[in-house]
Protein backbone atom coordinates (compact mmCIF):
# COMPACT_ATOMS: atom_id res chain seq x y z
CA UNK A 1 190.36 204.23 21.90
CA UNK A 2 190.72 206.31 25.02
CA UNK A 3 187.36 206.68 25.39
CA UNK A 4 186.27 202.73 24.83
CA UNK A 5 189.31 202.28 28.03
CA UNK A 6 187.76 204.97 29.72
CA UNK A 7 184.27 203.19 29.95
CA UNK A 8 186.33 199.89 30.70
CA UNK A 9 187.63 202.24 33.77
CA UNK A 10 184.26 203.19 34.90
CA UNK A 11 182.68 199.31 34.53
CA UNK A 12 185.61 198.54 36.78
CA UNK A 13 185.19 200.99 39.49
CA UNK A 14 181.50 200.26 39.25
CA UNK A 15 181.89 196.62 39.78
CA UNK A 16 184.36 196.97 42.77
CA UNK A 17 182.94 199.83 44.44
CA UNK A 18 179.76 197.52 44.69
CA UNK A 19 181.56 194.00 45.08
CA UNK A 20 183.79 195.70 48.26
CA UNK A 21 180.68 197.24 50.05
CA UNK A 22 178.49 193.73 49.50
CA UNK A 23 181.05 191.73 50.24
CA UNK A 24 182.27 193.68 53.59
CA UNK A 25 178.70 193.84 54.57
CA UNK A 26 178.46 190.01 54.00
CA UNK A 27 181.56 189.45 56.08
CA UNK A 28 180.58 191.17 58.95
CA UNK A 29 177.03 189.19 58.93
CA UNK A 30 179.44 186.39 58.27
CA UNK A 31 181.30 186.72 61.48
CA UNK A 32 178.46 187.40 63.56
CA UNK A 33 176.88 184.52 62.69
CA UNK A 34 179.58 182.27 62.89
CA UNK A 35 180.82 183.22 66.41
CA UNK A 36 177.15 183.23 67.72
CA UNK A 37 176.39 179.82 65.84
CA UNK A 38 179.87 178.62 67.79
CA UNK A 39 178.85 179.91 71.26
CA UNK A 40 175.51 178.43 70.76
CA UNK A 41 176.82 174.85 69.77
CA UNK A 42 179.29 175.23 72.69
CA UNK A 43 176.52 175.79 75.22
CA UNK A 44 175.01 172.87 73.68
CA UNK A 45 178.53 171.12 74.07
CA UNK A 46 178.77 171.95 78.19
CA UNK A 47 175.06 171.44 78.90
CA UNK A 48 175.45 167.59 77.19
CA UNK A 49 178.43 167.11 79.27
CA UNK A 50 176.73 168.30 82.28
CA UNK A 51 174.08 166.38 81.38
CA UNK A 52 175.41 163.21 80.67
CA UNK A 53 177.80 163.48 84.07
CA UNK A 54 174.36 164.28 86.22
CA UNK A 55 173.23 160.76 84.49
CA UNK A 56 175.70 158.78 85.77
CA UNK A 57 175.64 160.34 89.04
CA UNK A 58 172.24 159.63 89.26
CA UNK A 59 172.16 155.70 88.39
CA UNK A 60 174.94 155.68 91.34
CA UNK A 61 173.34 157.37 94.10
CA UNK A 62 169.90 155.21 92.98
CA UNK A 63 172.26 152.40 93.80
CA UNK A 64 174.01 153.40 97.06
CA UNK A 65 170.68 154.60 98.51
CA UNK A 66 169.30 151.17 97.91
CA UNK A 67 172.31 150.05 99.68
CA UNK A 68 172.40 152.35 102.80
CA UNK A 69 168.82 151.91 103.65
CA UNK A 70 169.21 148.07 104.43
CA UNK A 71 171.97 148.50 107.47
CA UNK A 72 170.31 151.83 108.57
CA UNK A 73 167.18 149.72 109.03
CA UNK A 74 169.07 146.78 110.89
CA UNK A 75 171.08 148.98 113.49
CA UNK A 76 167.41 150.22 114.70
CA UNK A 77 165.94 146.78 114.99
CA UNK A 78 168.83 145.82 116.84
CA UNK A 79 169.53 148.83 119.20
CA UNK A 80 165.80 148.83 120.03
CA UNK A 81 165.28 144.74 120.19
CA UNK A 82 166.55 141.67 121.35
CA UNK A 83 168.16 139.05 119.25
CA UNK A 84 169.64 135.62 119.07
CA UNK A 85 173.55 134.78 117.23
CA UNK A 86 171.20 132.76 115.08
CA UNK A 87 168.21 135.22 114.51
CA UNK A 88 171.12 137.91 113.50
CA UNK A 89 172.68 135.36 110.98
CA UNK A 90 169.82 134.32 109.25
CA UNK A 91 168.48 138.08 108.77
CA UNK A 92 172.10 139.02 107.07
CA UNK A 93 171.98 136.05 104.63
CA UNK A 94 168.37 137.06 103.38
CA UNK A 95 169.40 140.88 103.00
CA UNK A 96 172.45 139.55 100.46
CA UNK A 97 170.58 136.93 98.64
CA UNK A 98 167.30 139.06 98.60
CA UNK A 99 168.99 142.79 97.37
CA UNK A 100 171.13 142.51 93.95
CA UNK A 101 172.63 145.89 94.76
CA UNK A 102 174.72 144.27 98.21
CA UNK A 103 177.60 142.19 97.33
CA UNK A 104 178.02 141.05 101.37
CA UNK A 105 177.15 142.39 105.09
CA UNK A 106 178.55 141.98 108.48
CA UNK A 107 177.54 142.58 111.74
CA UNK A 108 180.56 143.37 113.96
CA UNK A 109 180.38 143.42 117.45
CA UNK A 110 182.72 145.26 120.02
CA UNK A 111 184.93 142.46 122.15
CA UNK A 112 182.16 140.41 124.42
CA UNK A 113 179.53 143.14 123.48
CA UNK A 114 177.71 140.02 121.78
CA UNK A 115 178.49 136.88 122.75
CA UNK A 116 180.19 137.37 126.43
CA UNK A 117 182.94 134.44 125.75
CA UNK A 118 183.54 136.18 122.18
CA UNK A 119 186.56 138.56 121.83
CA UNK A 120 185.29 138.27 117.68
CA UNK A 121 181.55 138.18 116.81
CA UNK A 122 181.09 138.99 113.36
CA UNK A 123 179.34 136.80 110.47
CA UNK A 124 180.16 137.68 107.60
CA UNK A 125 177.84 136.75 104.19
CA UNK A 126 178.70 137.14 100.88
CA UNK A 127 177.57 136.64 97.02
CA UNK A 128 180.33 134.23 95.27
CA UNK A 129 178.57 133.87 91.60
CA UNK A 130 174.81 132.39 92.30
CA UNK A 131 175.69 131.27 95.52
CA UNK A 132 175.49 132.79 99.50
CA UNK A 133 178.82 132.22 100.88
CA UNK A 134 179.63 132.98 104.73
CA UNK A 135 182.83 133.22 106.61
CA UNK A 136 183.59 134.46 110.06
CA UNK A 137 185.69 137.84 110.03
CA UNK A 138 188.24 137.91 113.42
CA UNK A 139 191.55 136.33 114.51
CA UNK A 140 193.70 137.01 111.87
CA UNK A 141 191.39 139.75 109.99
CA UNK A 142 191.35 142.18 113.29
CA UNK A 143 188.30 144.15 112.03
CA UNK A 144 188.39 146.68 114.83
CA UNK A 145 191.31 147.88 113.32
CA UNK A 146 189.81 148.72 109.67
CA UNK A 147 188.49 151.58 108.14
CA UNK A 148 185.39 150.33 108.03
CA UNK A 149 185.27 149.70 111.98
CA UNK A 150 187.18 151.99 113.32
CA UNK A 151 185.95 155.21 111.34
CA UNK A 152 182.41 155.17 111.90
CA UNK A 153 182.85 154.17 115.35
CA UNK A 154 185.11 157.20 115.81
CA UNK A 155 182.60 159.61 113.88
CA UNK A 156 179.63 158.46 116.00
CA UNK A 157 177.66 158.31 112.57
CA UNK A 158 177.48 156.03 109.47
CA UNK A 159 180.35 156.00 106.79
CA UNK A 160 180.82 155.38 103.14
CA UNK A 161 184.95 154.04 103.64
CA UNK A 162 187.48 154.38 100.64
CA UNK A 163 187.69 151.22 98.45
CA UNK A 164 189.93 148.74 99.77
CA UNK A 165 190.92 144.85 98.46
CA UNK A 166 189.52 143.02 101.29
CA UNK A 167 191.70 140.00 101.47
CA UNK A 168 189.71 138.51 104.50
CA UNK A 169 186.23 139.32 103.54
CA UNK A 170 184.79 139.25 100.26
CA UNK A 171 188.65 138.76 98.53
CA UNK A 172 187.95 141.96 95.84
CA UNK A 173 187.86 145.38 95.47
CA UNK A 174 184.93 146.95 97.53
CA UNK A 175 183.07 150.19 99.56
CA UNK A 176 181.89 149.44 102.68
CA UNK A 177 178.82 151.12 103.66
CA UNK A 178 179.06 151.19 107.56
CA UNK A 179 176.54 151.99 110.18
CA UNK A 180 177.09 152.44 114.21
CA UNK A 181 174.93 150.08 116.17
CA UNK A 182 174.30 151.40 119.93
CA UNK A 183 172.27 149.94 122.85
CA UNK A 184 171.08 151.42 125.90
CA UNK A 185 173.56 149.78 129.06
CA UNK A 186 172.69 150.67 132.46
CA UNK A 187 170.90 154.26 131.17
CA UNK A 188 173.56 154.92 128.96
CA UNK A 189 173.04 154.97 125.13
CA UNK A 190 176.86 152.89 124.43
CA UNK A 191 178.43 151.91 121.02
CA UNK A 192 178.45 148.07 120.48
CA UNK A 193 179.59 147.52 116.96
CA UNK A 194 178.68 147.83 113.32
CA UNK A 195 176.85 146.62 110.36
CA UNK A 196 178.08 146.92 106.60
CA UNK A 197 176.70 146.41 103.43
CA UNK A 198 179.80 146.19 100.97
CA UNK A 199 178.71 146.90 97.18
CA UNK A 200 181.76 145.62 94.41
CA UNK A 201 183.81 148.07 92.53
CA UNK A 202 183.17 145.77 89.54
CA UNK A 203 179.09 147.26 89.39
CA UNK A 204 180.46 150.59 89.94
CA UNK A 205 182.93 149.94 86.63
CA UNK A 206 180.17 148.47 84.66
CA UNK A 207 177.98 151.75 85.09
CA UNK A 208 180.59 154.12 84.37
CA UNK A 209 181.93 152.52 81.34
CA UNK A 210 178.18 151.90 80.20
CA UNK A 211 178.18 155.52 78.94
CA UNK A 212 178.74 155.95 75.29
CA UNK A 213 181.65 159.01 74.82
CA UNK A 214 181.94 159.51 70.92
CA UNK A 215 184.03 157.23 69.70
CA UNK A 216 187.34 157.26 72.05
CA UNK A 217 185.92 159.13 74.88
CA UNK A 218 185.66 157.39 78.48
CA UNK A 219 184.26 157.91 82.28
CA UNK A 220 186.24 157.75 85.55
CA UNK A 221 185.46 158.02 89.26
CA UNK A 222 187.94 158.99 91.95
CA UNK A 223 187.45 159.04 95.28
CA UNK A 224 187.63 161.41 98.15
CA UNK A 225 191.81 161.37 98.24
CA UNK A 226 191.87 161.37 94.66
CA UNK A 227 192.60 157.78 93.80
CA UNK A 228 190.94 155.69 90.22
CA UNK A 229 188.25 153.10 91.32
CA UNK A 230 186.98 153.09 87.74
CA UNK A 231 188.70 153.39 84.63
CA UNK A 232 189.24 151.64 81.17
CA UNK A 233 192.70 151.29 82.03
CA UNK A 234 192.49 148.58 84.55
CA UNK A 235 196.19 149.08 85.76
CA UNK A 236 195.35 152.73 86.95
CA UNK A 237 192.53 151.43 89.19
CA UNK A 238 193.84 152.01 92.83
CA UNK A 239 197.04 151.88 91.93
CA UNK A 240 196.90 155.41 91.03
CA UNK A 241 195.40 159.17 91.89
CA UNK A 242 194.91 161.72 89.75
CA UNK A 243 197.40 164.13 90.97
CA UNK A 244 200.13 161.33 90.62
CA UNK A 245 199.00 161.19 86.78
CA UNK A 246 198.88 165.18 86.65
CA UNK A 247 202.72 164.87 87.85
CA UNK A 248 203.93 161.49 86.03
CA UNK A 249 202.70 163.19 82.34
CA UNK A 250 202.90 167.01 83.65
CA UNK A 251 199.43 168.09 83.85
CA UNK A 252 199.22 171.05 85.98
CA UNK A 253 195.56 171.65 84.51
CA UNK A 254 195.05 168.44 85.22
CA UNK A 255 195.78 168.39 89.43
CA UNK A 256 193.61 171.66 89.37
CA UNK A 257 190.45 169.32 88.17
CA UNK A 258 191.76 166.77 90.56
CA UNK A 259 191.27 169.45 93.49
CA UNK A 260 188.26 170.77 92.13
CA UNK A 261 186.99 167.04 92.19
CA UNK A 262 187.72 166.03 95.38
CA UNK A 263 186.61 169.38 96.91
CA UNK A 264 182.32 168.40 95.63
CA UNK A 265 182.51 170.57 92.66
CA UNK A 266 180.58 170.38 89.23
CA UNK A 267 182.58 171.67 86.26
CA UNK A 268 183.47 171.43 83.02
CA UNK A 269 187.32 172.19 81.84
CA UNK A 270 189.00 172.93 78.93
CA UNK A 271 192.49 171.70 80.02
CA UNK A 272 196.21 171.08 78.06
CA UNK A 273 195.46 167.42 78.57
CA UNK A 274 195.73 164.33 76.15
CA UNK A 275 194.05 161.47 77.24
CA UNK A 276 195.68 158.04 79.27
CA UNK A 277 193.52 156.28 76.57
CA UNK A 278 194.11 157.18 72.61
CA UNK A 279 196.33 160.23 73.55
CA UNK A 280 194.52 162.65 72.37
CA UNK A 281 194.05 166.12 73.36
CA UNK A 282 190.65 166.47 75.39
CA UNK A 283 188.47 168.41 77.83
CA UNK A 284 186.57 167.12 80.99
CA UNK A 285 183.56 167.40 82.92
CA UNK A 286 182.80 166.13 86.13
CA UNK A 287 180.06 166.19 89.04
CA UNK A 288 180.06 164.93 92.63
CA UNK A 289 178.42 161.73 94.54
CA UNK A 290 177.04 163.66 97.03
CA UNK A 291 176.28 160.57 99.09
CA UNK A 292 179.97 159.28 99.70
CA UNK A 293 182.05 162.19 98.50
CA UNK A 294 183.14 160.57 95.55
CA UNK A 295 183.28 161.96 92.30
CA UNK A 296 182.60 161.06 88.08
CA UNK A 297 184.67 162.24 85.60
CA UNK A 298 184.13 162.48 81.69
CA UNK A 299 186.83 162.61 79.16
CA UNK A 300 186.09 164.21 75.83
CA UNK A 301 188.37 163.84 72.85
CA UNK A 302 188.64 167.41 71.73
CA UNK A 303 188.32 166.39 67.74
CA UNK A 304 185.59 164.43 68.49
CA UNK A 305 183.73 166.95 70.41
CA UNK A 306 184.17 170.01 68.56
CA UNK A 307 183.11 168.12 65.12
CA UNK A 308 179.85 170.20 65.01
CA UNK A 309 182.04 173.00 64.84
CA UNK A 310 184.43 172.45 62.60
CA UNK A 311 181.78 171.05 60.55
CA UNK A 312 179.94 174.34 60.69
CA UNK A 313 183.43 176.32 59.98
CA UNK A 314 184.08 174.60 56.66
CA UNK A 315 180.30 175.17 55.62
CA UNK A 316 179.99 178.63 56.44
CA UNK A 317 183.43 179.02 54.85
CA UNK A 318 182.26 177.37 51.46
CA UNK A 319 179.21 179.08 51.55
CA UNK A 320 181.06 182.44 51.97
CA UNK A 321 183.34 182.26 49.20
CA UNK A 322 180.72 180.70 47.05
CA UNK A 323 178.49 183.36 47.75
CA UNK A 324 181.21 186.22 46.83
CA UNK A 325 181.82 184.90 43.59
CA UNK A 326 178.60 184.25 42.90
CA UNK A 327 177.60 188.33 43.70
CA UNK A 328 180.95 189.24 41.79
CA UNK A 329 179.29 187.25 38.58
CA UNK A 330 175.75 189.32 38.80
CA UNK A 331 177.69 192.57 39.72
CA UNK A 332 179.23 191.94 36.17
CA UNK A 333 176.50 191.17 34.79
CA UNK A 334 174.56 194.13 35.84
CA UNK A 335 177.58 196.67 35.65
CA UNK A 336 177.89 195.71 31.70
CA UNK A 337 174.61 196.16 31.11
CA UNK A 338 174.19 199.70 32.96
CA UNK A 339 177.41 200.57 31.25
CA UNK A 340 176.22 199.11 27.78
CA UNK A 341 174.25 202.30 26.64
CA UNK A 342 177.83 204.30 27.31
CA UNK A 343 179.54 201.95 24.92
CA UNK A 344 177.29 202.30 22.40
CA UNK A 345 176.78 206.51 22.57
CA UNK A 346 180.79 206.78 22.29
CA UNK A 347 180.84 204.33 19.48
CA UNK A 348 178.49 206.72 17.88
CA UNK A 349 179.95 209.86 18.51
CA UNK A 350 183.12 208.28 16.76
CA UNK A 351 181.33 207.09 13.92
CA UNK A 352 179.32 210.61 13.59
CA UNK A 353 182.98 212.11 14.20
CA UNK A 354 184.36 210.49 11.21
């Protein structure tokens, strides 16, 4: 009997010594593939993001390039021509009905600059569904003292202004595009007023949300000062910035991105940040529009995101422990049947004994 438990002993130590040394072999190939498989979908994860933000940036600037070339070309022909109130009017209202991208353009003149009885001189031409509206901007709506006047006249160059609701002009949320027009007076090259091309926030919103995020993820853009000009919640849309958010809900993380943002970078973040929309924990990425300092922001839902990976933890995890047991079974196996032959010589050395 002490000998049949002995063999038992030695099976047992056989089996474990084997199972241990497999199975810590196995985990360490385990680990290392798991954490490299992780990294690996991770880079994957960041170079989508970036990706996917450089997309949208792209389709934007294709846009406000179409737009900026049109006044650009206009404040030439008229600082190196001659033309009529008329002649001026009817070249705006083709640019706006001919050019999809431009939702209206002025030219602005400086007081009597134009038209020498004119304090105001500035048509203004605009898309109001399929039709070409016009309206004079002056008297009440003092354009020399708006952004999109008085900036670029004050720069000397042209000037991407920060959204505004234009109450006297187009009556919506827009950009104005603006270019200084000068003319050479008396042998002196002087500044005699502006042309815009205004492009709608609503196009802007429409390309931005266009982007497929998972299922609850979402775009943004802020602008140079940090303020929403596109979001899915329409309530946040220049009514707040994202540093007033990173306070309201106590996002440090959050104003860091916001600063990062309005500084030009490209990045993507991993911060302690749930969502305005579904309130879920998530991660961003964002880019710069190079062109008017502007910037697009991507919210991803961290769940959502890191799905791969989770997916790939509970597979390597079944696959682990299947595969132990499975190697503990033929260890077994094989250990009996090396041990088998010892079994039987004892049980004949009893019987011989006897």
């Amino acid at each position: 009997m002490q000998q049949k438990n002995r063999h038992r002993g030695l099976t047992f130590k056989l089996i474990l010594y084997i199972f241990s040394s497999i199975a810590i072999v196995l985990a360490v190939i385990f680990i290392f593939n798991y954490q490299y498989s992780k990294k690996m979908l991770m880079k994957n994860i960041e170079e989508s993001a970036y990706n996917l933000n450089q997309s949208i940036v792209h389709r934007v600037e294709v846009i406000l390039a179409a737009v900026e070339k049109l006044p650009r070309a206009v404040a030439l022909l008229v600082e190196h021509g001659q033309y009529t109130p008329e002649r001026l009017m009817s070249v705006l209202r083709l640019l706006v009905k001919n050019n999809p991208e431009i939702y209206g353009m002025t030219i602005a003149f400086e007081p009597y600059a134009f038209v020498k009885d004119q304090r105001f001189f500035a048509p203004y031409y605009y898309k109001s569904g399929a039709e070409i509206k016009f309206t004079w901007l002056g008297g009440d709506y003092n354009y020399f003292t708006y952004d999109w006047y008085f900036i670029p006249k004050e720069l000397g160059k042209a000037h991407w202004s920060e959204p505004y609701y234009d109450v006297g002009g187009g009556n919506i949320i827009m950009s104005t595009f603006s270019v200084p027009i000068y003319k050479m007076i008396e042998g002196k090259r002087q500044f005699i007023g502006i042309i815009t091309a205004d492009v709608s926030l609503n196009w802007l919103q429409q390309i931005v949300n266009s982007v497929k995020v998972f299922e609850t993820g979402y775009g943004y853009t802020i602008t140079r000062t940090g303020q929403f000009i596109t979001h899915p919640i329409s309530d946040i849309i220049m009514n707040e910035t994202i540093f007033s958010i990173a306070e309201e809900r106590g996002y440090p993380s959050l104003r860091e991105i916001g600063r990062a943002q309005i500084h030009g970078k490209t990045g993507f973040e991993k911060p302690d940040y749930k969502s305005l929309k579904g309130g879920k924990s998530s991660w961003i990425s964002y880019a710069p529009i190079s062109m008017n300092g502007w910037s697009v922001g991507i919210v991803y839902p961290l769940d959502e995101l890191l799905s791969d990976v989770q997916h790939l933890t509970v597979v390597m995890l079944i696959l682990g422990f299947g595969g132990l047991i499975f190697i503990g079974i033929m260890i077994a196996m094989i250990s009996g049947s090396i041990t088998k032959p010892l079994r039987l010589l004892a049980k004949a050395s009893r019987e011989l004994a006897v």
